[in-house]
Every structure is written in structure tokens, then in C-alpha cells.
Protein backbone atom coordinates (compact mmCIF):
# COMPACT_ATOMS: atom_id res chain seq x y z
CA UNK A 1 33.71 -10.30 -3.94
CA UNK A 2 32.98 -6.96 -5.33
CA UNK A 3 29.89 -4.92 -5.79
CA UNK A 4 28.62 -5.55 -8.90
CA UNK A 5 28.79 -3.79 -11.97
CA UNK A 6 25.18 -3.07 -12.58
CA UNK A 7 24.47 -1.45 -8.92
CA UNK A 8 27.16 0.63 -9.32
CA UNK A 9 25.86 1.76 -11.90
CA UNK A 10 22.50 2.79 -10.51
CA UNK A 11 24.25 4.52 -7.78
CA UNK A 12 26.52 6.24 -10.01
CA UNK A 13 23.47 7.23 -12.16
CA UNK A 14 21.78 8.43 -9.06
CA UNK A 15 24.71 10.96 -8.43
CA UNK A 16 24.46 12.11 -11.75
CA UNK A 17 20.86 12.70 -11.34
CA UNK A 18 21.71 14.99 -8.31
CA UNK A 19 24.74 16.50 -10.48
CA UNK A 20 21.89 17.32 -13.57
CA UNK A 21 19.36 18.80 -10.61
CA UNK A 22 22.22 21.11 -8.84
CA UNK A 23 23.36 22.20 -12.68
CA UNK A 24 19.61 22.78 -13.25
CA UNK A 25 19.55 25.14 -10.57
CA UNK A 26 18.24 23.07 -7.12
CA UNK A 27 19.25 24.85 -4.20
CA UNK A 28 20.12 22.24 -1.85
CA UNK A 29 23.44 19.46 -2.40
CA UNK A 30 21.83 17.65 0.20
CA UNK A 31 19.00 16.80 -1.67
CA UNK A 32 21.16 15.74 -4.55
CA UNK A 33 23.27 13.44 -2.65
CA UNK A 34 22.10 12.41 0.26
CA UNK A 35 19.94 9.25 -1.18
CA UNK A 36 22.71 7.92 -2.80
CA UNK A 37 25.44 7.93 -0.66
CA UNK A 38 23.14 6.45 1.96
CA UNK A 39 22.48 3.51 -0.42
CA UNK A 40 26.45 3.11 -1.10
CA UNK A 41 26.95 3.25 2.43
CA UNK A 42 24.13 0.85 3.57
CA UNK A 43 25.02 -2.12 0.76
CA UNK A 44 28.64 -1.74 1.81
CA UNK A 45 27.73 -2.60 5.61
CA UNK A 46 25.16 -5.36 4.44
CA UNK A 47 27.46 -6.76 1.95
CA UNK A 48 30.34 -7.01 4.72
CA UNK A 49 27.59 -8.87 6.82
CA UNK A 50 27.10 -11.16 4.06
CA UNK A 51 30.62 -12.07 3.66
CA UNK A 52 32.52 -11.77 7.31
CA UNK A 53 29.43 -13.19 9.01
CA UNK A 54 28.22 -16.53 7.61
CA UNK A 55 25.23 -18.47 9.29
CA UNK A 56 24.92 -22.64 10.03
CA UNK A 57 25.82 -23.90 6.48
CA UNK A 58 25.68 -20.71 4.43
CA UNK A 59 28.46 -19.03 2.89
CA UNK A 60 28.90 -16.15 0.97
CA UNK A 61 29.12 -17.81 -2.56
CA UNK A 62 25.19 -18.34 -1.61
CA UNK A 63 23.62 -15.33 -0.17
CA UNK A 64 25.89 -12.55 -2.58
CA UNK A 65 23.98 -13.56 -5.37
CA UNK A 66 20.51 -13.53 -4.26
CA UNK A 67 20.94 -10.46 -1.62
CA UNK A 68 22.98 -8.59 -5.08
CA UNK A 69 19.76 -9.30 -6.79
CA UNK A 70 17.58 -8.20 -4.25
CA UNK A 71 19.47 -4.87 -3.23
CA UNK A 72 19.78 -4.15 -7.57
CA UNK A 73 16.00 -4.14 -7.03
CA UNK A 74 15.40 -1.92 -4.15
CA UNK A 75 18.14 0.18 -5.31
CA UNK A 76 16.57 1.11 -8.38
CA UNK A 77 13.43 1.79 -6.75
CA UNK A 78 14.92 4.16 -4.29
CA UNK A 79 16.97 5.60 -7.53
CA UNK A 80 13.71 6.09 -8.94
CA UNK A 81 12.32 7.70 -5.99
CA UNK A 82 15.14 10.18 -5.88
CA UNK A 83 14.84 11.16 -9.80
CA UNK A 84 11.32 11.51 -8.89
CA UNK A 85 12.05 13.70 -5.54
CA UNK A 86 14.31 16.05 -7.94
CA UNK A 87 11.94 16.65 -11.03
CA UNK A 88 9.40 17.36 -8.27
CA UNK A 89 11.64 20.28 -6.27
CA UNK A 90 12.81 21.50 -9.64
CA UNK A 91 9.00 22.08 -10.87
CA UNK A 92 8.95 19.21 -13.48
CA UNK A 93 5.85 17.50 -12.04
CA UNK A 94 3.53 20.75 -11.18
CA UNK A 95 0.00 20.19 -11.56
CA UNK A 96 0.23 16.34 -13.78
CA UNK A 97 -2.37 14.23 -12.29
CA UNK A 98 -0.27 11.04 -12.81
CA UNK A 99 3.04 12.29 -10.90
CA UNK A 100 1.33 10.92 -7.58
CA UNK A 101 0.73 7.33 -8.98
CA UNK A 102 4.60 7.00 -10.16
CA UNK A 103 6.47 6.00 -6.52
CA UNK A 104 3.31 3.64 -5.12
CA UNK A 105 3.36 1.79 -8.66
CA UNK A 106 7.15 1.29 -8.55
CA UNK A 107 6.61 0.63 -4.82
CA UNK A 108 4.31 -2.05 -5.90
CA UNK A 109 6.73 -3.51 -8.75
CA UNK A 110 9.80 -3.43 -6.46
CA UNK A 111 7.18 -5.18 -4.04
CA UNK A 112 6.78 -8.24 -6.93
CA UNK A 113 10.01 -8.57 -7.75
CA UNK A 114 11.73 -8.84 -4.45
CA UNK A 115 9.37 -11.38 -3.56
CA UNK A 116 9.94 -13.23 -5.80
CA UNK A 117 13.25 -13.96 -4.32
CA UNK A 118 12.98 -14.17 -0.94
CA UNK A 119 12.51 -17.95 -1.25
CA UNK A 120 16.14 -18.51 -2.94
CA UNK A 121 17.42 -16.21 0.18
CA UNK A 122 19.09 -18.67 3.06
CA UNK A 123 20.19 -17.67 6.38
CA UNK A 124 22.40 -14.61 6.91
CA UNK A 125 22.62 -11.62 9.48
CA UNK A 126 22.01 -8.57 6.27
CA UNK A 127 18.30 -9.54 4.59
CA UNK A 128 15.54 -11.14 5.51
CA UNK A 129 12.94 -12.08 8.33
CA UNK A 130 16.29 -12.85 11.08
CA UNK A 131 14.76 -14.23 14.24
CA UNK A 132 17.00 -16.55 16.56
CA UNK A 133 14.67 -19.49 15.21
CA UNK A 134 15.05 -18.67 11.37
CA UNK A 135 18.74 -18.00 11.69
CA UNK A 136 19.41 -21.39 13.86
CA UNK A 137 16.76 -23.60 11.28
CA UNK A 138 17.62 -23.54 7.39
CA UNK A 139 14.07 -25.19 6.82
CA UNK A 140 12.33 -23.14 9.20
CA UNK A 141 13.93 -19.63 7.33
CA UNK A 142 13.73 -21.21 3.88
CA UNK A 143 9.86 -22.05 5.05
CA UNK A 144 9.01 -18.17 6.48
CA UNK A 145 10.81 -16.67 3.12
CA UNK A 146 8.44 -18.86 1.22
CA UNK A 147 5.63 -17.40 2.72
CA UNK A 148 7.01 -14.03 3.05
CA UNK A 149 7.75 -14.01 -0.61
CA UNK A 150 3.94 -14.94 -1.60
CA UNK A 151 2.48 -11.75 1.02
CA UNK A 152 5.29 -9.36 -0.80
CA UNK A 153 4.22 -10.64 -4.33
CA UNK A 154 0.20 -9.60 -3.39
CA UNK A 155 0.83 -7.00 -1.73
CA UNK A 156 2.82 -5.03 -4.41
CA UNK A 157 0.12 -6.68 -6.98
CA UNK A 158 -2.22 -4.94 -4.93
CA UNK A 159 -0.18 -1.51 -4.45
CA UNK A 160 0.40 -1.00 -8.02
CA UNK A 161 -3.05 -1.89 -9.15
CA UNK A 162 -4.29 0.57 -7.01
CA UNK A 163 -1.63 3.63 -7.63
CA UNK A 164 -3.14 2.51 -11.45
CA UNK A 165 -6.63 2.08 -11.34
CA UNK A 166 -8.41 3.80 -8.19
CA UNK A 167 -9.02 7.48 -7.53
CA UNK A 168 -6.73 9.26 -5.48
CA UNK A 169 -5.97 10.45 -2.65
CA UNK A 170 -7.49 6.39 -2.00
CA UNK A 171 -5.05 4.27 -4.84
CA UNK A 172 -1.90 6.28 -3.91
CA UNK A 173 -2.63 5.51 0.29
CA UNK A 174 -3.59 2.36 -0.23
CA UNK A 175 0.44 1.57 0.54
CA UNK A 176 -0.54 2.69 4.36
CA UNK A 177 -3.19 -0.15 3.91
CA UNK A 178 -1.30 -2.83 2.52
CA UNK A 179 1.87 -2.54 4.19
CA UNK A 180 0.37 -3.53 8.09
CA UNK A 181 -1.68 -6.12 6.28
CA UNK A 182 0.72 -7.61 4.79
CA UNK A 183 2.61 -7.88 8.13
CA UNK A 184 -0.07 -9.19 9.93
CA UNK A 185 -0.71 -11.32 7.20
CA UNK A 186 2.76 -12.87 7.05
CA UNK A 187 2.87 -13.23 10.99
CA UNK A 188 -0.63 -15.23 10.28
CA UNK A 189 0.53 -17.57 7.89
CA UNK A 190 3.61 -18.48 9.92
CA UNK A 191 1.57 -18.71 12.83
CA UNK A 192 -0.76 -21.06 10.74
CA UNK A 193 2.15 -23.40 9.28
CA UNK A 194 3.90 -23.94 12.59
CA UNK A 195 0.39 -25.08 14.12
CA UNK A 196 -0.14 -27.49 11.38
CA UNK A 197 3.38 -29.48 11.61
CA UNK A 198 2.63 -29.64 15.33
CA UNK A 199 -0.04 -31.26 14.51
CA UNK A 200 1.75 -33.55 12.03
């Protein structure tokens, strides 16, 4: 199965971004196409994951779609990131108050979207929380993506609100806030569920 259409695209947008900021007069190709070409490379391995390595009863006509989805996603945010990185080197974003609140509040929507997926992901060996006991226990990984999935949703509710509505330097950080807590959080609630089926 190929990559689809609409990721290549990003990707191929994303060099032309870095073509535009070299043209503009950016001193440094690296810069321009580093990002990129570390995405193309990166889905390429995970993709080849996805298909040559399938795990228990998964296959590849059910992870593609849903890990497609979910790279689209974090591919446009890093896209976005880079465009941002650019204007910023070539002097576009000099002294605007709001340029800091851009990459935590698409942080924060990439955040919402995402997890809203990770429930429909099932076991493979590219995305997701991949322990020995998730990967060997459809229920127990469809179970810990549930609950991953609701801590990704809050947190990036939380991240963007903040990047929106509080002060900085305190909205934009508040990613070095949320981001442990939300790890903890999700290592809590798993912690939490497995007590209460032994209990069962």
C-alpha cells in the first residue's frame, strides 16, 4: 500500500517551504530540509513496520488506516512547526507578541486530534503505547489506547487553552507542565483499571 496522497503532499509542501525560505535568502539548506526529509524518512520505516510486521490478529488493512491518519496529523504539525521555524530565521515574526503562542496551540490541537484516535489503533510494532503485555493482549492495548486517548485529548485541551488565554512566558511553558502530567497521569489510570478487574 502506498503513502497516501494527502501526506505527500504535506511533505512536498514542506520542501517547498524550505525552497521559498532559501529563494528568500536563508543561509542555511539544512534548515530548509532537514525537517522534512526526516519525516519522509521516519513514515517510510514506520509504515514498513506496519506492513512486514503484523501483531496477534492484526494486519495491515487495519493499522494503515488509522496510523495514515495519525501520522497526516503529526505531520502537519511538524510542517507547521517548520514554516514557523523559517518565517522566524528569515525575520517574519520579530517583535509580534502572538508568534510565541502559534507552535504550543497547534501542539495542543495536534494533541486533540491524535487522541482522538488512539482508541481505533490495534496492536502493531510502529505507534502506540508497545509493551510486551499490550502487544500480546488486543483488549488489554485496545483498553490502555482508550485511556491514553482521553489524557492526550485534556492535555492538548489544556495546552492550547493556555498558549491562548494565559500570560506568557507561563501559557506558552505550560507544555513542560502538561506533558509529565499527562504521563504520570496515563501510567495512573492504567495502574487504576488493572487494580479494579483484579478485583472483579
Amino acid at each position: 500500500m502506498r503513502t497516501p496522497k494527502a501526506l505527500n503532499l504535506v511533505l512536498a509542501a514542506g520542501y517547498a517551504l524550505g525552497g521559498f525560505a532559501l529563494w528568500s535568502g536563508l543561509s542555511a539548506p539544512m534548515a530548509a530540509f532537514l525537517l522534512p526529509t526526516a519525516l519522509a524518512i521516519t513514515n517510510a520505516l514506520l509504515r514498513g513496520l506496519c506492513m512486514k510486521h503484523p501483531v496477534g490478529e492484526s494486519s495491515p488493512a487495519t493499522v494503515l488506516p488509522i496510523y495514515d491518519a495519525i501520522m497526516l496529523r503529526f505531520t502537519l504539525f511538524m510542517m507547521a512547526v517548520h514554516a514557523a521555524v523559517l518565517f522566524a530565521l528569515l525575520g517574519a515574526f520579530s517583535a509580534r507578541e502572538w508568534a510565541a503562542r502559534i507552535v504550543p496551540m497547534m501542539l495542543g490541537a495536534t494533541m486533540i486530534s491524535v487522541g482522538n484516535l488512539l482508541p481505533r489503533t490495534r496492536p502493531n510494532l510502529a505507534i502506540g503505547i508497545r509493551t510486551r503485555r499490550t502487544l500480546a493482549d488486543r483488549a488489554a492495548w485496545i483498553r490502555t489506547h482508550r485511556l491514553a486517548g482521553y489524557v492526550s485529548v485534556a492535555s492538548g485541551v489544556v495546552i492550547a487553552l493556555s498558549a491562548i488565554t494565559i500570560p506568557k512566558p507561563v501559557g506558552t511553558g505550560m507544555v513542560l507542565v502538561v506533558g509529565p502530567c499527562a504521563l504520570v497521569g496515563t501510567w495512573l489510570l492504567l495502574v487504576m483499571s488493572r487494580g479494579r478487574r483484579a478485583h472483579a
